[in-house]
Structures are given as structure tokens and as C-alpha cells.
Protein backbone atom coordinates (compact mmCIF):
# COMPACT_ATOMS: atom_id res chain seq x y z
CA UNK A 1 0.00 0.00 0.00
CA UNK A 2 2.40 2.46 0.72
CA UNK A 3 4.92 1.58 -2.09
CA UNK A 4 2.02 2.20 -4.51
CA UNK A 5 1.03 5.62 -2.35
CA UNK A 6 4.74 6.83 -3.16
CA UNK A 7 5.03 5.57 -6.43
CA UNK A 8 2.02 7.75 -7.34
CA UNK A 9 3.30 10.91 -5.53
CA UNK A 10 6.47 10.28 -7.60
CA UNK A 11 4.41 9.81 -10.79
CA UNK A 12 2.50 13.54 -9.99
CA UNK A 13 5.78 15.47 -9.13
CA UNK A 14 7.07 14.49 -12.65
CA UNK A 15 3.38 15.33 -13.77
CA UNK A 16 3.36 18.65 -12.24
CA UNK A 17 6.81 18.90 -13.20
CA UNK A 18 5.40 19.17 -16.81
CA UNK A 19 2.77 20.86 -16.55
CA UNK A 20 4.45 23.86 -14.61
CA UNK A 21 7.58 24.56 -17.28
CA UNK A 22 5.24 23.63 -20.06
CA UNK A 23 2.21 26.01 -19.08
CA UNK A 24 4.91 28.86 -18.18
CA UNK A 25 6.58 28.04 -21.81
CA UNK A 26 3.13 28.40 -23.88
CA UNK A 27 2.58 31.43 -21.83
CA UNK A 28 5.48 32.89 -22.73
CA UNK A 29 5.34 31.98 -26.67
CA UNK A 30 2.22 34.03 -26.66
CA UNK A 31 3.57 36.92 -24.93
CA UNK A 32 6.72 37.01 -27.07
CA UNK A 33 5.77 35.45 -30.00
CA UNK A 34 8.96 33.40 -29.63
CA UNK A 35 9.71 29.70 -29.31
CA UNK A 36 13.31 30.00 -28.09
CA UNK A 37 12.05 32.56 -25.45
CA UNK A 38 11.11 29.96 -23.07
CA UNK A 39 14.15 27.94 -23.18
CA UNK A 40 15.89 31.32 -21.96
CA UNK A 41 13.56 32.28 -19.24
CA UNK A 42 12.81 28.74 -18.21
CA UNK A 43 16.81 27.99 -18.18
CA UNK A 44 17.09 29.67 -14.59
CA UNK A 45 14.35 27.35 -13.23
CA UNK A 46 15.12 24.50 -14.50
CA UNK A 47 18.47 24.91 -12.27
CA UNK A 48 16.45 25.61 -9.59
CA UNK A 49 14.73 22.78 -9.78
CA UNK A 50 18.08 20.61 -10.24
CA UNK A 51 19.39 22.30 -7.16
CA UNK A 52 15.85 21.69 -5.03
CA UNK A 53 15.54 18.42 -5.97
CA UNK A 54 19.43 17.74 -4.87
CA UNK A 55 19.23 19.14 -1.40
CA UNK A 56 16.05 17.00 -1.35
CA UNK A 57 17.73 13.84 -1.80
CA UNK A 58 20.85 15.14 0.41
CA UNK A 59 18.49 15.89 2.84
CA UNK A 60 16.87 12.60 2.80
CA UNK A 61 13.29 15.10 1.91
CA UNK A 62 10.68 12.61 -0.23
CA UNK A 63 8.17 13.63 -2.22
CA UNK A 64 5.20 14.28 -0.18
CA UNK A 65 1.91 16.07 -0.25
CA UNK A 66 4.04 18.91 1.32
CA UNK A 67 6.56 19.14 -1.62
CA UNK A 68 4.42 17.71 -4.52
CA UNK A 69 3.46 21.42 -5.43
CA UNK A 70 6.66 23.08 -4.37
CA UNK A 71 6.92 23.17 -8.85
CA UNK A 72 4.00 25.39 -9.26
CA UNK A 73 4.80 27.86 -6.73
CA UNK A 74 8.54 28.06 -7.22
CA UNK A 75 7.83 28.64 -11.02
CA UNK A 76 5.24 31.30 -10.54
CA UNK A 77 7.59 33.21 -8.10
CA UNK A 78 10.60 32.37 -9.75
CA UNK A 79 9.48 33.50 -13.71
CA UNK A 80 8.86 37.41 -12.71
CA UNK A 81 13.41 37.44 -12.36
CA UNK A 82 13.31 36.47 -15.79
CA UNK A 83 10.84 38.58 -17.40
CA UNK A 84 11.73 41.99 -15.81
CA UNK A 85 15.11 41.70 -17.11
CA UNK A 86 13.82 40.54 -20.70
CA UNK A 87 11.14 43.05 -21.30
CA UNK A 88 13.72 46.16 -20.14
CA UNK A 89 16.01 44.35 -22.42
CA UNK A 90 13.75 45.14 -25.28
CA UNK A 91 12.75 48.08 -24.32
CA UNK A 92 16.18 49.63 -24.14
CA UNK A 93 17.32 47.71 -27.48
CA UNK A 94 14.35 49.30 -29.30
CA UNK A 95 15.89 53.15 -28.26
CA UNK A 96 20.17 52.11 -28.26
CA UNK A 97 20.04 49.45 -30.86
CA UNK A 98 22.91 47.65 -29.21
CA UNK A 99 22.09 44.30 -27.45
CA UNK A 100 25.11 44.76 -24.83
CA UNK A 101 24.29 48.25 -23.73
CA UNK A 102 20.97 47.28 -23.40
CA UNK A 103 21.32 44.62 -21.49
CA UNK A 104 23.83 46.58 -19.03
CA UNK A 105 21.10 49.15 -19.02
CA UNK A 106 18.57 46.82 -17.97
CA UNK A 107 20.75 44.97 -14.91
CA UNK A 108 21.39 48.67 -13.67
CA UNK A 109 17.66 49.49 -13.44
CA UNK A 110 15.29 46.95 -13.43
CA UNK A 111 18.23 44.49 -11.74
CA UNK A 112 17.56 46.73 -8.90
CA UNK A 113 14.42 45.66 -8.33
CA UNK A 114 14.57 42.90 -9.11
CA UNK A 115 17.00 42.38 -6.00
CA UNK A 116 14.44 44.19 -3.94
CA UNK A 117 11.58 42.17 -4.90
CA UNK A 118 14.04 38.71 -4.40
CA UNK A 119 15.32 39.20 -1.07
CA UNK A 120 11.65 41.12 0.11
CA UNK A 121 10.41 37.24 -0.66
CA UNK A 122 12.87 34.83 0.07
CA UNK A 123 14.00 36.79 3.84
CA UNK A 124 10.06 36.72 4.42
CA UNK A 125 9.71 33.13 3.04
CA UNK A 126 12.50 31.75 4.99
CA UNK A 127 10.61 33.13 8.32
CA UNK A 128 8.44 30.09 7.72
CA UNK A 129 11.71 27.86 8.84
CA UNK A 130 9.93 28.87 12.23
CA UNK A 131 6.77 27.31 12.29
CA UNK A 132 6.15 24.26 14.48
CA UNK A 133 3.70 22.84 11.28
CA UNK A 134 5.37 20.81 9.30
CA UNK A 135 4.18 22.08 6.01
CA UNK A 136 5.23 25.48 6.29
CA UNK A 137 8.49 24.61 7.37
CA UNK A 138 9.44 21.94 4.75
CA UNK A 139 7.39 24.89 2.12
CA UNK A 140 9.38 27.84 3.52
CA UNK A 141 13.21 26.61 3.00
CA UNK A 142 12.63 24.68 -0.22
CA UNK A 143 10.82 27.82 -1.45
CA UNK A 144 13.49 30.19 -0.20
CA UNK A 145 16.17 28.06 -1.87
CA UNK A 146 14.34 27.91 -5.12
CA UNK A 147 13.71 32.24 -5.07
CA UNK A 148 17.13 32.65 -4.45
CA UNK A 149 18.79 30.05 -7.29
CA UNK A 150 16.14 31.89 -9.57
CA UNK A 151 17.30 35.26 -8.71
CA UNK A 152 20.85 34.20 -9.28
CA UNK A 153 19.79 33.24 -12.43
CA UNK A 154 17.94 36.13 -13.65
CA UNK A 155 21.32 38.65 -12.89
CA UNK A 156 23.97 35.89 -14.42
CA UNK A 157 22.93 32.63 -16.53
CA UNK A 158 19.97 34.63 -18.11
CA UNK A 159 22.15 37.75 -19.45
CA UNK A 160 24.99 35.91 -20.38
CA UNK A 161 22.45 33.44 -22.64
CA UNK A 162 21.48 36.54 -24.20
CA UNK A 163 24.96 37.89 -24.85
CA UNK A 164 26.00 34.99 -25.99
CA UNK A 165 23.25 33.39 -28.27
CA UNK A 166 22.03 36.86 -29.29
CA UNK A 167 18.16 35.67 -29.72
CA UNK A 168 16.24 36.80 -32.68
CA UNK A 169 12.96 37.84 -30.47
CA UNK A 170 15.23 40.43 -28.84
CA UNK A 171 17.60 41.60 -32.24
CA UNK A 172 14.89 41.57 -33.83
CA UNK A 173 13.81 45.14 -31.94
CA UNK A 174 16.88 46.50 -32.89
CA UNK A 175 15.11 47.40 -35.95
CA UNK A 176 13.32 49.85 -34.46
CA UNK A 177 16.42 51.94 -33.35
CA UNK A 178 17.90 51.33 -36.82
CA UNK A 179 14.42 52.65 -38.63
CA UNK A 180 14.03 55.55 -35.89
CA UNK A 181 17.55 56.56 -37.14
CA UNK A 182 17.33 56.52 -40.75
CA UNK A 183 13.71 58.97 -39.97
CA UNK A 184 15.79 61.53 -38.24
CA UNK A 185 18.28 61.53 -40.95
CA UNK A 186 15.99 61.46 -43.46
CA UNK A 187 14.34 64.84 -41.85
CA UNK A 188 18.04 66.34 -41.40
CA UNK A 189 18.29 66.03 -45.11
CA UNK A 190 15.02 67.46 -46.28
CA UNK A 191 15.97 70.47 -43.87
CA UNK A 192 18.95 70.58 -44.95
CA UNK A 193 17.74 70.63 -48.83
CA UNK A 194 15.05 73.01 -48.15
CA UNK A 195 17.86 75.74 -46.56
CA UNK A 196 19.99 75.17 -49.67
CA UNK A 197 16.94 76.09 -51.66
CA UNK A 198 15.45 79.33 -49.82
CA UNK A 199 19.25 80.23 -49.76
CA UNK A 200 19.52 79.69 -53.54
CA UNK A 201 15.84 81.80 -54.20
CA UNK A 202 16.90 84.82 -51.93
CA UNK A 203 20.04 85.27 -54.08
CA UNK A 204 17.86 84.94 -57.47
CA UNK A 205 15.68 87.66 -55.92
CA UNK A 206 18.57 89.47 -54.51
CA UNK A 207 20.26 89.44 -58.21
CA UNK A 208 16.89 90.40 -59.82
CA UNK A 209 16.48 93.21 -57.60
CA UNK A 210 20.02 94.70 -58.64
CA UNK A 211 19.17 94.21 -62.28
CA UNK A 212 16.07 96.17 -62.16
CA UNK A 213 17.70 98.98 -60.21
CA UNK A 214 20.33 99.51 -62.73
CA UNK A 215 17.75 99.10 -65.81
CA UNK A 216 15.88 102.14 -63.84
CA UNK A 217 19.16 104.24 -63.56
CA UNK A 218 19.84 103.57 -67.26
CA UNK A 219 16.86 104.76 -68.00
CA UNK A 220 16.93 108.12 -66.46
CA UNK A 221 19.94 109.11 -67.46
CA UNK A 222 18.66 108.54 -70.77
């Protein structure tokens, strides 16, 4: 009885396993329009997974009704890191046009916090380490560890992924920069043009002006 109770908590957790990276991954094709953008994003939770799962088994921790939905939560505190830093990526990209100032610019500001927002949850997520009910302390520290792999994640693995692989869902923004510049040339010239012209039509007028005054004088002293 209870081999069959455990082997079907171990069949959920790879269940919800699933189901967690997968929903967050169909979520995120939508919202990006980008099939590589998950494997970025979900990159820093799939370590902390790896890592939760490890001090699990160091721990001798089993999968229990306590843990079984430790997946679900971790992912939907975990995936915010991840898309702060992303979506200031693109922003900045779309005004600098340069994928490593832009993602500088976007650890300096929204990396900020970010770190606010991380330690806010995993200091008051740890506090949980307290409680005398099982469930909240087993939830608290496995939660905490997963916040804070996932927050490592966001401010190292997930920018250097970036740098490295240069995705298309983010260069492809750089366009925007590149049009934006060719418009403001494009109006420097037609200025530009436009002076040459009025400059060219006052000096037409200018010399038409001095012809007609001398016509006049040739006149009168006729």
C-alpha cells in the first residue's frame, strides 16, 4: 500500500513537473511570440529545480503532499526574475540598438528591483523555517532556496544566454532603433535641402532686384 502511495506521488511530481515549465513556456510563446524565449527564461528554473531536488535527496526530503506542489509555486515566483530583465532588455534595445548596452542598461535598473523584490520574498519566506507545522516549514526553506537560485539566475545565466546566443525575439527590436535613425536623418536632409533652396531663391531675388535697379538708372539718365 504504501509503495504504490509513493510511487504515485512520484508519478504527480514528474506530472506537475510538466505541466508547470510547459504552461509557463506556452505562456510565454504568446507573450513574445517566440519559441526560443522559453528555453531562456525557463533555463534559470530549470536549475532551480536541479538544485531543489538535490538538497532533497541530500536531505533525505521525499516527495510528499508537502513538496508535490513546491513546482507550481517556485515557477510562478521564480518566472517574474526572468521577465523583468527581458522586457527592459527590449525596451532599451528598441531606443540604443545595441544588445550589450541594453542589457547593461537593464541589470542597472530593473536588476535593482529585481533584487528588492528577491530578497523582500525569500528573507520573508524563509521566516516560515519557524513554524512548528510541518508544512510550512518543509514549504518555507525549499521555497526560499528555489527564489534565491532563480534570482541568481535572472542577474547571471539569463544575461549571459542573451549575450552569448544573441536571440532573434530580442535583435529583432533593434530594428526599431535602426528605422528611428534613418527617420531623423531622413528629416536632417530634407531640412537641410530646403535651406539650400530658400538660400539659392533669396540670391535669385537678390540678383533680380540689382538688375532692375540699374535698368531704372539707365533709363533716367537717358
Amino acid at each position: 500500500m504504501l509503495a504504490a502511495a509513493n510511487e504515485e506521488l512520484v508519478r504527480n511530481d514528474v506530472l506537475m513537473n510538466f505541466l508547470g515549465f510547459f504552461t509557463i513556456w506556452v505562456i510565454l510563446l504568446f507573450t513574445y511570440r517566440s519559441f526560443a524565449c522559453g528555453l531562456y527564461l525557463l533555463g534559470p528554473l530549470i536549475a532551480s529545480n536541479i538544485v531543489v531536488n538535490a538538497y532533497m535527496a541530500v536531505n533525505g526530503i521525499g516527495v510528499n503532499i508537502h513538496t508535490l506542489p513546491l513546482v507550481t509555486v517556485g515557477v510562478g515566483f521564480g518566472i517574474d526574475y526572468g521577465l523583468y530583465i527581458v522586457s527592459r532588455v527590449i525596451e532599451e534595445i528598441r531606443i540604443r540598438g545595441d544588445l550589450v548596452d541594453s542589457t547593461r542598461e537593464a541589470l542597472v535598473t530593473s536588476g535593482k528591483a529585481v533584487t528588492f523584490t528577491a530578497v523582500t520574498m525569500i528573507v520573508s519566506t524563509a521566516f516560515w523555517l519557524s513554524s512548528n507545522i510541518r508544512f510550512n516549514a518543509e514549504m518555507g526553506l525549499l521555497l526560499a532556496i528555489w527564489m534565491g537560485i532563480s534570482y541568481v539566475g535572472s542577474q547571471t545565466l539569463l544575461p549571459i544566454l542573451i549575450l552569448v546566443f544573441k536571440p532573434k525575439f530580442i535583435m529583432k527590436e533593434a530594428n526599431y532603433a535602426q528605422a528611428a535613425g534613418r527617420r531623423q536623418a531622413g528629416v536632417g536632409d530634407t531640412h537641410g535641402t530646403r535651406s539650400v533652396q530658400l538660400d539659392r531663391n533669396r540670391a535669385r531675388l537678390q540678383l533680380s532686384g540689382r538688375g532692375a535697379r540699374r535698368v531704372c538708372r539707365q533709363a533716367l539718365a537717358a
